[in-house]
Protein backbone atom coordinates (compact mmCIF):
# COMPACT_ATOMS: atom_id res chain seq x y z
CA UNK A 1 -38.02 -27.85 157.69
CA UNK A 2 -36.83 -30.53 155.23
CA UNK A 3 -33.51 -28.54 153.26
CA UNK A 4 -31.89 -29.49 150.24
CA UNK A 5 -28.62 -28.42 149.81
CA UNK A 6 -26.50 -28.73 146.42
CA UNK A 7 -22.90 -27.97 146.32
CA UNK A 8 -20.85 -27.83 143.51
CA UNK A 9 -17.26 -28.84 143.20
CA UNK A 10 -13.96 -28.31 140.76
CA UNK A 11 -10.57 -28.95 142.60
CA UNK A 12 -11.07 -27.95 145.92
CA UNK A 13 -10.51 -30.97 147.81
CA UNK A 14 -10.03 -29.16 151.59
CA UNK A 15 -12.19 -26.59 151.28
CA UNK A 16 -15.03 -28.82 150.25
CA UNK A 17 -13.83 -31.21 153.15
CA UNK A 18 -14.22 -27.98 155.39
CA UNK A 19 -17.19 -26.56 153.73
CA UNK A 20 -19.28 -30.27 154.50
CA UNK A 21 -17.85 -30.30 158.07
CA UNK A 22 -19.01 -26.92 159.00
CA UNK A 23 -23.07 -27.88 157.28
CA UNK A 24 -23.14 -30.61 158.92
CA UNK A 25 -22.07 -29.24 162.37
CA UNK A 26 -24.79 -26.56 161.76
CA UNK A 27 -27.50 -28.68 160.51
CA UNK A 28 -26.89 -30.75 163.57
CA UNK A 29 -27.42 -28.12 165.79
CA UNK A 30 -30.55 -26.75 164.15
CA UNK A 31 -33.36 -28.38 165.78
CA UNK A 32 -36.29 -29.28 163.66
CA UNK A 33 -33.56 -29.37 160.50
CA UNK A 34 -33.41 -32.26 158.34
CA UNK A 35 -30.87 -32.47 154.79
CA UNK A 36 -30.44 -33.89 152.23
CA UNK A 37 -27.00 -32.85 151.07
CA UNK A 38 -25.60 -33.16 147.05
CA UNK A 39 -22.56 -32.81 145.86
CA UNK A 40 -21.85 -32.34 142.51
CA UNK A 41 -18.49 -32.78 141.10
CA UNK A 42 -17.36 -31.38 138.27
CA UNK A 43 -14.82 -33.15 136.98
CA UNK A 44 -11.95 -32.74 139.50
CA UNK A 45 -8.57 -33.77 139.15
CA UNK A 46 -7.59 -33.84 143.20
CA UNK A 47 -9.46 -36.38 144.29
CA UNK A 48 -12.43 -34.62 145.45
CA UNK A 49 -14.64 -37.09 144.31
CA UNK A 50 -12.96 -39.71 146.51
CA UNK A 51 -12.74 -37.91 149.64
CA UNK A 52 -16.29 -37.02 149.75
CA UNK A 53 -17.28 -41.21 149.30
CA UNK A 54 -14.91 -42.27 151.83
CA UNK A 55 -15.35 -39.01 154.53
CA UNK A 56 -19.24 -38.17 153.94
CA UNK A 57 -20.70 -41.54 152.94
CA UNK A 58 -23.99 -39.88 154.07
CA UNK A 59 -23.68 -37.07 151.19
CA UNK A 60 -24.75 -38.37 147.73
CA UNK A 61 -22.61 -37.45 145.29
CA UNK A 62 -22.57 -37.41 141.72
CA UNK A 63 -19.02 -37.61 140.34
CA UNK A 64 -19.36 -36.20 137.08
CA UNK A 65 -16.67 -36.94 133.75
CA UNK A 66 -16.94 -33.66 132.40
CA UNK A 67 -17.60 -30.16 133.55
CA UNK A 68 -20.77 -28.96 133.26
CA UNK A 69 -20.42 -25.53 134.86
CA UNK A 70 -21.99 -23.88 138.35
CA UNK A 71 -25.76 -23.82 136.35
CA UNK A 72 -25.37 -27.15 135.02
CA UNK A 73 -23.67 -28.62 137.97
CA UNK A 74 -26.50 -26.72 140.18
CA UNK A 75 -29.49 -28.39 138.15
CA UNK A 76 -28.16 -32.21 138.34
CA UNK A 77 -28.52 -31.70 142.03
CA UNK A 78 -31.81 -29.66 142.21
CA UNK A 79 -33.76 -32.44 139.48
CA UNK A 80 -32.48 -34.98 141.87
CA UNK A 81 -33.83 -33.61 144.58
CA UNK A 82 -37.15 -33.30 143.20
CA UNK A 83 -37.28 -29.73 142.45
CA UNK A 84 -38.24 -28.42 139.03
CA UNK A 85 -40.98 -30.91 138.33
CA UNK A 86 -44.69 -29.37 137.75
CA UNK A 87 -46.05 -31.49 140.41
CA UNK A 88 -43.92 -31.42 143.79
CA UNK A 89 -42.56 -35.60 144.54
CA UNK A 90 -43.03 -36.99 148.13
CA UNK A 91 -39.46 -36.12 148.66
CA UNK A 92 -38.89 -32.42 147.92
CA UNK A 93 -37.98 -30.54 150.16
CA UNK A 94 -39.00 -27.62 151.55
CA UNK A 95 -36.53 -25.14 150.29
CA UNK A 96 -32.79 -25.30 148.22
CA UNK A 97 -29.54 -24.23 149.31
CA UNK A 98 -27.23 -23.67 146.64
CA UNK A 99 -23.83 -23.32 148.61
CA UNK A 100 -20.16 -23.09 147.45
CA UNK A 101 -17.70 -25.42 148.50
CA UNK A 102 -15.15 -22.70 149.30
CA UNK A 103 -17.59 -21.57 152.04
CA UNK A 104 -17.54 -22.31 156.14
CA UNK A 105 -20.69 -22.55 157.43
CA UNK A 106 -20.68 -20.57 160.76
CA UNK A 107 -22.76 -21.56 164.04
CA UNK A 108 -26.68 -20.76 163.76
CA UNK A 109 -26.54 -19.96 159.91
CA UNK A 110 -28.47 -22.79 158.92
CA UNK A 111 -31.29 -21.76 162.22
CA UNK A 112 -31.43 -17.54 160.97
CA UNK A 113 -32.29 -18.51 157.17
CA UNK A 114 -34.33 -21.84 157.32
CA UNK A 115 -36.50 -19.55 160.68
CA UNK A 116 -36.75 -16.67 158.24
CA UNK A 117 -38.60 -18.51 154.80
CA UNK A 118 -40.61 -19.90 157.51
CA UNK A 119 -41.36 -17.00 159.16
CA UNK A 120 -41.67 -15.34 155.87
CA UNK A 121 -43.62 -17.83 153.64
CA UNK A 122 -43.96 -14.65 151.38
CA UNK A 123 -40.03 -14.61 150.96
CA UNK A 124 -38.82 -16.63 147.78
CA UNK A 125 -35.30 -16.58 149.48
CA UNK A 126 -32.94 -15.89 151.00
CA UNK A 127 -28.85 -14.97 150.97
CA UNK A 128 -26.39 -14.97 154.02
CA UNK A 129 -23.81 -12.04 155.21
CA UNK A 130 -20.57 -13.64 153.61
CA UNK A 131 -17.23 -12.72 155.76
CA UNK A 132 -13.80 -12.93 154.39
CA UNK A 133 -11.50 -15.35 156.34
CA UNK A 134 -10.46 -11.85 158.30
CA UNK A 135 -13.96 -11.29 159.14
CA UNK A 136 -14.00 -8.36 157.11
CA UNK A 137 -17.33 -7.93 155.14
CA UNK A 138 -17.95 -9.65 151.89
CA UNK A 139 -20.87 -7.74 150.01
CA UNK A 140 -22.99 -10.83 149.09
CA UNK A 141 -26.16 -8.72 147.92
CA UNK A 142 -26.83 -6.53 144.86
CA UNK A 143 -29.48 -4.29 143.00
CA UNK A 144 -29.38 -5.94 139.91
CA UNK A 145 -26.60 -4.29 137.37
CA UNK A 146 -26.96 -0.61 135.37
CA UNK A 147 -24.76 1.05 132.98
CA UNK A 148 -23.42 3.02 135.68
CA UNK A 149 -22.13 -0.59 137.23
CA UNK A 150 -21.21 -2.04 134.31
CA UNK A 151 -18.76 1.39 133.95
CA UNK A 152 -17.85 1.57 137.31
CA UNK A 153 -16.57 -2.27 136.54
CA UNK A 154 -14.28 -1.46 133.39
CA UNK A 155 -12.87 1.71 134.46
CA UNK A 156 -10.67 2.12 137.37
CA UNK A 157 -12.67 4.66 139.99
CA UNK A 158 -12.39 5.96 143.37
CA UNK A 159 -12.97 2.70 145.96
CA UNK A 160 -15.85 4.78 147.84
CA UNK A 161 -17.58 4.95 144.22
CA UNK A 162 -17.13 0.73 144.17
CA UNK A 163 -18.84 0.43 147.29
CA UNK A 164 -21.56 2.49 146.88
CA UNK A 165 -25.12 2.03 145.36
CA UNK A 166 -23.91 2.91 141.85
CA UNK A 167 -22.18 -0.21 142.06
CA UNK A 168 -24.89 -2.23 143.25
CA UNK A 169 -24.18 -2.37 146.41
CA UNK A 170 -26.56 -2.07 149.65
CA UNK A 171 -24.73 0.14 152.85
CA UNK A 172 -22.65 -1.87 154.91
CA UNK A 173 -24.52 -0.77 157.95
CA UNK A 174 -27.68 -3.11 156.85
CA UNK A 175 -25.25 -6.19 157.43
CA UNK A 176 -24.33 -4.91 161.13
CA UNK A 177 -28.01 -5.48 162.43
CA UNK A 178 -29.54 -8.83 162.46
CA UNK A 179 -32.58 -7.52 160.84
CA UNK A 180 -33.51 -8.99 156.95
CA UNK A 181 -33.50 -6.03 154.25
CA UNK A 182 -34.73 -6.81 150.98
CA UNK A 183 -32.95 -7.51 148.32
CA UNK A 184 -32.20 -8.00 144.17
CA UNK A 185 -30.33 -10.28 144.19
CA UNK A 186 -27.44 -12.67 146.31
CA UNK A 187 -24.29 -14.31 145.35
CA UNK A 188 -24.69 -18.01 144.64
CA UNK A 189 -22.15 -18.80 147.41
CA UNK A 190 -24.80 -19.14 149.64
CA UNK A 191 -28.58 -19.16 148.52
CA UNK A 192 -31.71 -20.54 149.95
CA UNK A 193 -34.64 -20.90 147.88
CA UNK A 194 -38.33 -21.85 148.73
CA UNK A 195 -39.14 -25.11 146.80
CA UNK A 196 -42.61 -23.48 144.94
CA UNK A 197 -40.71 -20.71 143.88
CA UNK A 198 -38.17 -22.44 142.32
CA UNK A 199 -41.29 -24.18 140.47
CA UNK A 200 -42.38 -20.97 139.52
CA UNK A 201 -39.64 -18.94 138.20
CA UNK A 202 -37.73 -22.31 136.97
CA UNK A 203 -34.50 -24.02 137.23
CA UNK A 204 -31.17 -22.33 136.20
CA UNK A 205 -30.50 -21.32 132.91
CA UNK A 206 -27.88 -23.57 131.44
CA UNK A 207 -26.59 -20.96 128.86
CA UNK A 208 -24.24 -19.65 131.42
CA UNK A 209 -21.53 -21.44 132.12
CA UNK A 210 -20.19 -19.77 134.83
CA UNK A 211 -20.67 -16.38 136.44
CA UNK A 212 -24.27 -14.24 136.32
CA UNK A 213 -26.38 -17.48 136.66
CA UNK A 214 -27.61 -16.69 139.79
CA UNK A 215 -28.21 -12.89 138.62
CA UNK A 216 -30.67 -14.37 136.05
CA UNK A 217 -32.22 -16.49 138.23
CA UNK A 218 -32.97 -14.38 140.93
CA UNK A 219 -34.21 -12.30 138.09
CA UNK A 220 -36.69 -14.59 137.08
CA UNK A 221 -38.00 -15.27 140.66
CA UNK A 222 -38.31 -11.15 141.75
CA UNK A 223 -40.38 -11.55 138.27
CA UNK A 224 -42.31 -14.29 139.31
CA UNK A 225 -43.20 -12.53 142.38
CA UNK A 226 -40.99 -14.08 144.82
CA UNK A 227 -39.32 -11.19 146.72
CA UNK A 228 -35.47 -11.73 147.90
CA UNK A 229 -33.88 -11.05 151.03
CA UNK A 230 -30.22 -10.84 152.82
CA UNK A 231 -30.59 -12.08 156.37
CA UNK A 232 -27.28 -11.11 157.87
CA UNK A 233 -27.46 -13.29 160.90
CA UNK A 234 -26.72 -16.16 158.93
CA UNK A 235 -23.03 -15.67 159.00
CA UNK A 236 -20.80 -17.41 156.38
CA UNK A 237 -16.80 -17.71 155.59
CA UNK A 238 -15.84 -17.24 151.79
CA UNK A 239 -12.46 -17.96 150.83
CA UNK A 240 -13.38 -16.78 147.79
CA UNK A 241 -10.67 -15.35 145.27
CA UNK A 242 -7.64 -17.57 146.88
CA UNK A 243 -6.46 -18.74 143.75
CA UNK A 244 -8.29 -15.71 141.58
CA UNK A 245 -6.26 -12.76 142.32
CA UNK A 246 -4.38 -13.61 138.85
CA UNK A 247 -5.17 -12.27 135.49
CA UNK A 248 -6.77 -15.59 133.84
CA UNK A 249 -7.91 -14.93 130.03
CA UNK A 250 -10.74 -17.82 130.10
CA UNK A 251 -12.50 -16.69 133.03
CA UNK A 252 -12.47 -13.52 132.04
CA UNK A 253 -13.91 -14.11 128.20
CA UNK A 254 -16.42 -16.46 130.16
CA UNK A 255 -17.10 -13.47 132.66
CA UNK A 256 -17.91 -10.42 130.07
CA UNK A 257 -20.13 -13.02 127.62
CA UNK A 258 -22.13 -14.51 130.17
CA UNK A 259 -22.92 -10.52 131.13
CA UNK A 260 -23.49 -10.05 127.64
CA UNK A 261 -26.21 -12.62 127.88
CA UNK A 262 -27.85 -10.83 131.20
CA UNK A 263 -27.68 -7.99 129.35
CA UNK A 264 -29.40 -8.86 126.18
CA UNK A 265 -32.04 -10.50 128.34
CA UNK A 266 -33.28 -8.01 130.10
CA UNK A 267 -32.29 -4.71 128.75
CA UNK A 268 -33.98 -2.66 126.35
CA UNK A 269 -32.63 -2.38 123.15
CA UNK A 270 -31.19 1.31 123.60
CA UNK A 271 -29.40 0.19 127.39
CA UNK A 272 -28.28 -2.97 125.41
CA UNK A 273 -26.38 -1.15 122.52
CA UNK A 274 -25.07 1.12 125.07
CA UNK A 275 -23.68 -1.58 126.79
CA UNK A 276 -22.21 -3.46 123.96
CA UNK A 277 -20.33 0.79 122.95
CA UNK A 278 -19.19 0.29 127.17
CA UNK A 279 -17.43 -2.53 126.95
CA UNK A 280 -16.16 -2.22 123.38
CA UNK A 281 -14.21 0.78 125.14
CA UNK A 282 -13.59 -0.98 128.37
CA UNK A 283 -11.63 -3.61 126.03
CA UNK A 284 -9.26 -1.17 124.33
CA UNK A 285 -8.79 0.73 127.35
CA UNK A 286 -7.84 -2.81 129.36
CA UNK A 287 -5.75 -3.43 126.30
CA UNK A 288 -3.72 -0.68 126.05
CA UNK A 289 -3.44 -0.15 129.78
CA UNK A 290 -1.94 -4.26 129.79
CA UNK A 291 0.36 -2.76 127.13
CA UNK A 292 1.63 -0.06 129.53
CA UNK A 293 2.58 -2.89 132.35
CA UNK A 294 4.13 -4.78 129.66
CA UNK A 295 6.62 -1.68 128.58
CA UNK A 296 6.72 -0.98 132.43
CA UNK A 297 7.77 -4.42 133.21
CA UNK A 298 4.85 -4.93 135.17
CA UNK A 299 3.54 -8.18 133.08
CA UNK A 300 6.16 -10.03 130.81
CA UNK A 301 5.18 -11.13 126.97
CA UNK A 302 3.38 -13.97 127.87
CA UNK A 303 1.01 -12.28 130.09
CA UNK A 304 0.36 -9.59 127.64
CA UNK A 305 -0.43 -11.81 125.11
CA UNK A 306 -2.52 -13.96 127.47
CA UNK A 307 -4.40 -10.46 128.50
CA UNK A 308 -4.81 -9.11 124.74
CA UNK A 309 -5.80 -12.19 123.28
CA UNK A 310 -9.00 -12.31 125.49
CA UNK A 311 -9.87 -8.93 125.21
CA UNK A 312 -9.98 -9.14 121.56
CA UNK A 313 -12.16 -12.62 122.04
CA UNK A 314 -14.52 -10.22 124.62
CA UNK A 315 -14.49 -7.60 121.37
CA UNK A 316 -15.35 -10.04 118.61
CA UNK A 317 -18.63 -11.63 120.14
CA UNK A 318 -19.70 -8.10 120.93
CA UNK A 319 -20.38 -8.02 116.98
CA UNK A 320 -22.15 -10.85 116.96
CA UNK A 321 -26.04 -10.11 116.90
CA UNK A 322 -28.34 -10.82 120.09
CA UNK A 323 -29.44 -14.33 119.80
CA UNK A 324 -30.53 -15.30 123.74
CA UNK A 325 -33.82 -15.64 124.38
CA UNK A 326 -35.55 -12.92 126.51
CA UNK A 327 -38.18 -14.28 129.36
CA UNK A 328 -40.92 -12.42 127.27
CA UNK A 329 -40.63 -14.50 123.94
C-alpha cells in the first residue's frame, strides 16, 4: 500500500521529533509500506519548522506564516498529496493518515490498519486504540453526539455515566480484543482514510477551526456510504492534554462554537433549539459555579474574569441565527 500521512504542527517541537521517529520506525518495519509523509506547520514559534528540515530532510514540509487551524492545516497536506481532486493523479496514494504530532506510533500500528482497509476494501477507515503515556485507555471512538452527551458534557455527573454509551462512548472491553468493531466516528489523532472515499465524501470543512472537524467529516463519509471502524491492534501513545489541563477561555469559545456548527448541521431544527436552551444553561451554571471558586479561593480575579468572559462570548453567538450550511442544501 502507498500511505499518505499529514501531520499537523503548533509548538511541539519534541513531541513532533518523537511522533516522526516512531512513523518512521513503523513504516520501516511494515513490509509492502511505502509514505509519503507531510508536515504541516502552523506557525510555530519553537523552532519546529527547523528541526523537521534539518532531522527529517525526507519529510516535506510546509512551514506555514500563519495558523490555519487542524482542518486547514489538514487540507494543505491532503491537496498536496493528490487527494481531493475529481480524477485520482499518478501519485495518490492509496489511503490518508491524518496523525497528531503529540502521538507515538507503537510497533505494528502502521501493519494492523493499512492490512485492515485492505482487507476491508468496503471500510472507508479506520481509527487506532489511543493509550495514555500510562498505558491506560484513551477512548478514541464515538457514536456521534446526542443531547444526552452534549448534557452529560456541561453538567458535572457520576464518572460511570461519562464512560458509558450516553456519552458516546463504545465498552472498553471492544479495545481489549484485537478484533475491528464498527464505528461513528474516531479522534483525528490518528485516522486512516481510503483515498476514493475521501473523493467521495470530500475534504475537511474549513469552517472549523479547531475541534469537531473530524466529527463532521466522518459524518460526511458514514453518509457517503463509507462505513468506519476502530481497529484496536493498532496501538498508539497520546500525550494528549499535557499542557490542557488549564482553564483556557479561547479554546474553550473555539470548542462550544465549532459544536454549535455540528450541531446546526445535522440536527433537526427541534434537537438544534434544544441544544442552543442546553448550553445557554450549561453557561450560567459554569459561570456561577467559576464564581463559587473565586469566593472559595479556588481561582483568583484574573481567572474568573478569564472564565466569565468566555462564557458570556459562548452565550452571545448562541443568539445569533443558524447560518452554516447543512450537507442537504
Amino acid at each position: 500500500m502507498n500511505l499518505g500521512v499529514v501531520i499537523v504542527s503548533y509548538n511541539v517541537r519534541e513531541l513532533l521529533r518523537g511522533c516522526l521517529t516512531s512513523l518512521f520506525a513503523d513504516i520501516t518495519r511494515t513490509p509492502g509500506l511505502a509514505a509519503q509523509v507531510v508536515v504541516v506547520d502552523n506557525d510555530s514559534a519553537d523552532g519546529s519548522a527547523d528541526m523537521v528540515a534539518a532531522a527529517f530532510p525526507q519529510v516535506r514540509l510546509f512551514a506555514n506564516k500563519e495558523n490555519l487551524g487542524f482542518a486547514g492545516g489538514n487540507n494543505q497536506g491532503l491537496r498536496h498529496l493528490g487527494f481531493g481532486e475529481t480524477e485520482p493523479s499518478a501519485h495518490r496514494p492509496d489511503a490518508a493518515l491524518l496523525l497528531n504530532p503529540d502521538t507515538e506510533v507503537q510497533p505494528g500500528a502502521m501493519a494492523a490498519m493499512t492490512g485492515f482497509l485492505s482487507e476491508h476494501p468496503a471500510a472507508g477507515g479506520c481509527g487506532a486504540r489511543l493509550d495514555y503515556p500510562d498505558g491506560s485507555l484513551q477512548h478514541s471512538a464515538f457514536h456521534f453526539p446526542g443531547l444526552m452527551q452534549l448534557f452529560l458534557d456541561l453538567y458535572p455527573v457520576h464518572h460511570r455515566l461519562l464512560d458509558s454509551r450516553l456519552n458516546g462512548r463504545y465498552p472498553r472491553r471492544l479495545y481489549d480484543g484485537d478484533r475491528p468493531f464498527a464505528i461513528d466516528f474516531a479522534l483525528g489523532a490518528a485516522l486512516m482514510v481510503r483515498a476514493e472515499a475521501i473523493t467521495d465524501a470530500g475534504l475537511l470543512d474549513e469552517g472549523y477551526f479547531m475541534y469537531a472537524e473530524e466529527m463532521d467529516w466522518q459524518h460526511r463519509l458514514q453518509a457517503a456510504g463509507w462505513p468506519l471502524y476502530c481497529v484496536p491492534s493498532a496501538r498508539i501513545t497520546h500525550y494528549e492534554g499535557q499542557s490542557a489541563r488549564q482553564f483556557r477561555g479561547r479554546m474553550t469559545v473555539a470548542l462550544w462554537r465549532s459544536r454549535l456548527r455540528y450541531y446546526d448541521r445535522y440536527y433537526p431544527a427541534w434537537k438544534r433549539r434544544a441544544a442552543r436552551w442546553l448550553i445557554a444553561r450549561g453557561m450560567k451554571s459554569k459561570a456561577n459555579a467559576a464564581r463559587a471558586a473565586n469566593a472559595h479561593g479556588e481561582i483568583d480575579e484574573q481567572q474568573l474574569g478569564e472564565q466569565l468572559d468566555a462564557y458570556r462570548q459562548v452565550a452571545g453567538f448562541l443568539q445569533t441565527n443558524n447560518n452554516h450550511a447543512r450537507p442537504s442544501d
